[in-house]
C-alpha atoms as a PDB file:
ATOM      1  CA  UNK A   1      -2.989 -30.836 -77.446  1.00  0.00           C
ATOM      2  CA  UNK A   2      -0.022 -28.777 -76.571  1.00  0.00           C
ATOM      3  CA  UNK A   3      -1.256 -25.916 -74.288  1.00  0.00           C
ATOM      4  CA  UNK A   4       1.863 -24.550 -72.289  1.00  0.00           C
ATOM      5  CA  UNK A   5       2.782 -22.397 -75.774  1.00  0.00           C
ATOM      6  CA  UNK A   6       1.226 -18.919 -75.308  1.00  0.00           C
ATOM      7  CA  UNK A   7       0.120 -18.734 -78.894  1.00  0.00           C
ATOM      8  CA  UNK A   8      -3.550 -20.367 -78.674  1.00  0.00           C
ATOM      9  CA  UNK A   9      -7.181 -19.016 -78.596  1.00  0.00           C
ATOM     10  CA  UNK A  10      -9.184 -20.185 -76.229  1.00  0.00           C
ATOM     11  CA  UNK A  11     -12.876 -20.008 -77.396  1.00  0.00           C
ATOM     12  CA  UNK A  12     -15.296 -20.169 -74.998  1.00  0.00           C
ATOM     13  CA  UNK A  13     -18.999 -20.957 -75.516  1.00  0.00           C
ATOM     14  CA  UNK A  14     -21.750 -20.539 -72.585  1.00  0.00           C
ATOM     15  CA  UNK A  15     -25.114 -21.646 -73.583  1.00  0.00           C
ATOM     16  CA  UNK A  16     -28.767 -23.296 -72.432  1.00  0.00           C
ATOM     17  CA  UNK A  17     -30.398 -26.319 -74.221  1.00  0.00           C
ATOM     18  CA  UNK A  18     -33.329 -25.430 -75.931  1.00  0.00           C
ATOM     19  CA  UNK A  19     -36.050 -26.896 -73.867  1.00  0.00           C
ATOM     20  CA  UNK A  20     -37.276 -30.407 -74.465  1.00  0.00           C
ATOM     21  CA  UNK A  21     -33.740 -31.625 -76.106  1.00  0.00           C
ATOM     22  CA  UNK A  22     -32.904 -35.004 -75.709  1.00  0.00           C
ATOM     23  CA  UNK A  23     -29.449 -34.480 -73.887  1.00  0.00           C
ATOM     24  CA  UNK A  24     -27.985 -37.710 -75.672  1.00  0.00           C
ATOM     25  CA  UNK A  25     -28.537 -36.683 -78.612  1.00  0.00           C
ATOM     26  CA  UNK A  26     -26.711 -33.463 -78.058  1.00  0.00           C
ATOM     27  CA  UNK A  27     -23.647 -34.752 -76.907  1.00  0.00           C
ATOM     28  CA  UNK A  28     -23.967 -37.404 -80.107  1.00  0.00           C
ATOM     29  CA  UNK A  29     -24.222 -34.085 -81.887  1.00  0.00           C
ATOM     30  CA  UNK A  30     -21.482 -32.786 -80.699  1.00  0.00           C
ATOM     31  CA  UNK A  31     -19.387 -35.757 -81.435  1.00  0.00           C
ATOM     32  CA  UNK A  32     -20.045 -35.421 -84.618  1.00  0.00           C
ATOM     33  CA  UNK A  33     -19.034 -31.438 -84.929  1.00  0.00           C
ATOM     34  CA  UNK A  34     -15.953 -33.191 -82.947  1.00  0.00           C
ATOM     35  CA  UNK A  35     -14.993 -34.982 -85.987  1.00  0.00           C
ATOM     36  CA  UNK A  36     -15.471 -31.936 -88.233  1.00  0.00           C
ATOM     37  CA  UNK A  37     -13.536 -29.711 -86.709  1.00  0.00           C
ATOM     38  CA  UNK A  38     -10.652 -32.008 -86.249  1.00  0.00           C
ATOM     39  CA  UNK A  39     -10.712 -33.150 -90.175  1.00  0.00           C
ATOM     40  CA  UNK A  40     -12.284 -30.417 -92.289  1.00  0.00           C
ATOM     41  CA  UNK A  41     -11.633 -26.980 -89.637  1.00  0.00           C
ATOM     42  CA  UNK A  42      -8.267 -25.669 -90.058  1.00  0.00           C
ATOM     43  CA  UNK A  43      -6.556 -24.480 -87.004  1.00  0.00           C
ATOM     44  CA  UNK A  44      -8.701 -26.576 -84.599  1.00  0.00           C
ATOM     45  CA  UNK A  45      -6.507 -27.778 -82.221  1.00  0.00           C
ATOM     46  CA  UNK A  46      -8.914 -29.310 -79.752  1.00  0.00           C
ATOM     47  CA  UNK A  47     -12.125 -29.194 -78.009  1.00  0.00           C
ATOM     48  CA  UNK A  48     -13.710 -30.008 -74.161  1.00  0.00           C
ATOM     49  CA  UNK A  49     -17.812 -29.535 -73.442  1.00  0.00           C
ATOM     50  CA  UNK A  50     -19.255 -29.207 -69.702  1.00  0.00           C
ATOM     51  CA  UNK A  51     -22.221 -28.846 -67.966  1.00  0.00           C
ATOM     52  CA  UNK A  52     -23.702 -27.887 -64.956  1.00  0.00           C
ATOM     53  CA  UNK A  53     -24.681 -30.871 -62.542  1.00  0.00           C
ATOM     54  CA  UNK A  54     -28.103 -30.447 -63.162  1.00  0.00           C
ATOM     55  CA  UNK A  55     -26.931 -29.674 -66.975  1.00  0.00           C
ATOM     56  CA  UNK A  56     -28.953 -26.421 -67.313  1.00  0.00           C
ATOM     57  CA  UNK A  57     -25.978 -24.565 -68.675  1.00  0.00           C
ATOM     58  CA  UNK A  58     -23.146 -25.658 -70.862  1.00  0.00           C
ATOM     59  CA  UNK A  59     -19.979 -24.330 -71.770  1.00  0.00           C
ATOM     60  CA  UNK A  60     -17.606 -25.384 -75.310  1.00  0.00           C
ATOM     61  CA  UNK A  61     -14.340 -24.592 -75.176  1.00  0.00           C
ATOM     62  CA  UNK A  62     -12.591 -25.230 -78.296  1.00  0.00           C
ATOM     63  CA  UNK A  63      -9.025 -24.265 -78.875  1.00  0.00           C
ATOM     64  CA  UNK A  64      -7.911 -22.787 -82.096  1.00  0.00           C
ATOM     65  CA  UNK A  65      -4.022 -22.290 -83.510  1.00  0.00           C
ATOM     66  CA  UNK A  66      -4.396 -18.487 -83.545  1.00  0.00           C
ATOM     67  CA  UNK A  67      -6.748 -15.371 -83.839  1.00  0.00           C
ATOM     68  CA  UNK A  68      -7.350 -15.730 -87.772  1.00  0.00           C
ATOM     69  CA  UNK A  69      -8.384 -19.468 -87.514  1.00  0.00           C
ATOM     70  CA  UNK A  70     -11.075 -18.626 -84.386  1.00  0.00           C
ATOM     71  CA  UNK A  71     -12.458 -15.369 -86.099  1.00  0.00           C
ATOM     72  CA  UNK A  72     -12.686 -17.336 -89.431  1.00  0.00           C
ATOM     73  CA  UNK A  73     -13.937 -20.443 -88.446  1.00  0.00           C
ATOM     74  CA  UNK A  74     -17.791 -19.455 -87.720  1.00  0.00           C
ATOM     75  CA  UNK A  75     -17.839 -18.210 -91.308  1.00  0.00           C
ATOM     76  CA  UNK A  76     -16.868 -22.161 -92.607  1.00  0.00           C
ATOM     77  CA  UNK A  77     -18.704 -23.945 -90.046  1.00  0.00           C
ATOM     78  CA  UNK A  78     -22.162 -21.945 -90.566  1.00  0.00           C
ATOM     79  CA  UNK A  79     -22.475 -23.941 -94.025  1.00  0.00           C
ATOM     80  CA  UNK A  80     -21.844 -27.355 -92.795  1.00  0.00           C
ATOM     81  CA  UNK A  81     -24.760 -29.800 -91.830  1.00  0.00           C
ATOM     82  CA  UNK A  82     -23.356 -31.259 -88.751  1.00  0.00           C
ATOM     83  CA  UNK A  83     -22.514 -27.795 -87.407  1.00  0.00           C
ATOM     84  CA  UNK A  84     -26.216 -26.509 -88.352  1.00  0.00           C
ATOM     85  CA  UNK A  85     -27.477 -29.804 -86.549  1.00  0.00           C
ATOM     86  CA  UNK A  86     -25.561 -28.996 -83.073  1.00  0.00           C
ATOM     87  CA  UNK A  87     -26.870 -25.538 -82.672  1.00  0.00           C
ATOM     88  CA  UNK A  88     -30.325 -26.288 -83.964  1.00  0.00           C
ATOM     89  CA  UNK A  89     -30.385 -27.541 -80.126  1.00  0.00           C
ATOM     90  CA  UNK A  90     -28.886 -24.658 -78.304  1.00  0.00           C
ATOM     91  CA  UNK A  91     -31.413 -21.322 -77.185  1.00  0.00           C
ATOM     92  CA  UNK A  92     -29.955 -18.973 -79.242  1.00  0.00           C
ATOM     93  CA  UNK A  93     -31.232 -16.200 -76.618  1.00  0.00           C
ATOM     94  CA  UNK A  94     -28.501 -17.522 -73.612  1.00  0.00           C
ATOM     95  CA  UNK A  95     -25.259 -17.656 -75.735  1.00  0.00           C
ATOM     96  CA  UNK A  96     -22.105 -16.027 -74.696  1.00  0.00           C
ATOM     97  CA  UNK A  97     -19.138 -16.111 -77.177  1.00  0.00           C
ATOM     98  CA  UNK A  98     -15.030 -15.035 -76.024  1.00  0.00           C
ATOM     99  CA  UNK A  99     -12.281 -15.461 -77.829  1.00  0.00           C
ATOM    100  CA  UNK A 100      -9.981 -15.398 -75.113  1.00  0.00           C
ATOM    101  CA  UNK A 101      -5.519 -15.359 -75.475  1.00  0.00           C
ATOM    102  CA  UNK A 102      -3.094 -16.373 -72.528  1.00  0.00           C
ATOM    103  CA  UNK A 103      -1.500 -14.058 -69.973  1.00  0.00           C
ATOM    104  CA  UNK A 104       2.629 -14.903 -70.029  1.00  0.00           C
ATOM    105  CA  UNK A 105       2.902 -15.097 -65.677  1.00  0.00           C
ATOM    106  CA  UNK A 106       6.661 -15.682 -66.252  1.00  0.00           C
ATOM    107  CA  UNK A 107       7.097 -11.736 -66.144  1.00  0.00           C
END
């Protein structure tokens, strides 16, 4: 993935696990929204999930081509089963979405 070009979206995801779900099968989850977004997603350019040590909270950050490609995105994704799959597991009431763009610092 070629970051040092100023003309990515970072898109970054902070979320909770609903409770009771099987961590594993998250990240296998995730995997498979991996594979997705890298074949079926255009614009995806490439993707990193964290947690906390005690893995309480999570973050996604996916990087996207441009503006257009993040925004639009959701609106492909929401109709495909292993996207519907991954969030089935997150607490939709502890999301946080940003679509965030680089600052140039050679001024």
């Amino acid at each position: 993935m070629e970051l040092e070009k100023q003309n990515y979206v970072m898109e970054v995801v902070l979320f909770e696990l609903k409770q009771g779900t099987d961590k594993h099968r998250f990240c296998q989850a995730a995997a498979a929204l991996t594979e997705v977004l890298k074949f079926e997603v255009s614009g995806f350019e490439g993707r990193t999930l964290l947690h906390t040590a005690d893995e309480s909270q999570w973050a996604d950050i996916i990087y996207w081509c441009d503006m257009e490609r993040a925004s639009t995105a959701m609106e492909q994704l929401k109709s495909i089963p292993a996207f519907q799959n991954f969030v089935s597991m997150i607490d939709s009431k502890e999301i946080t979405l940003r679509h965030l763009i680089p600052t140039n610092l050679n001024l």
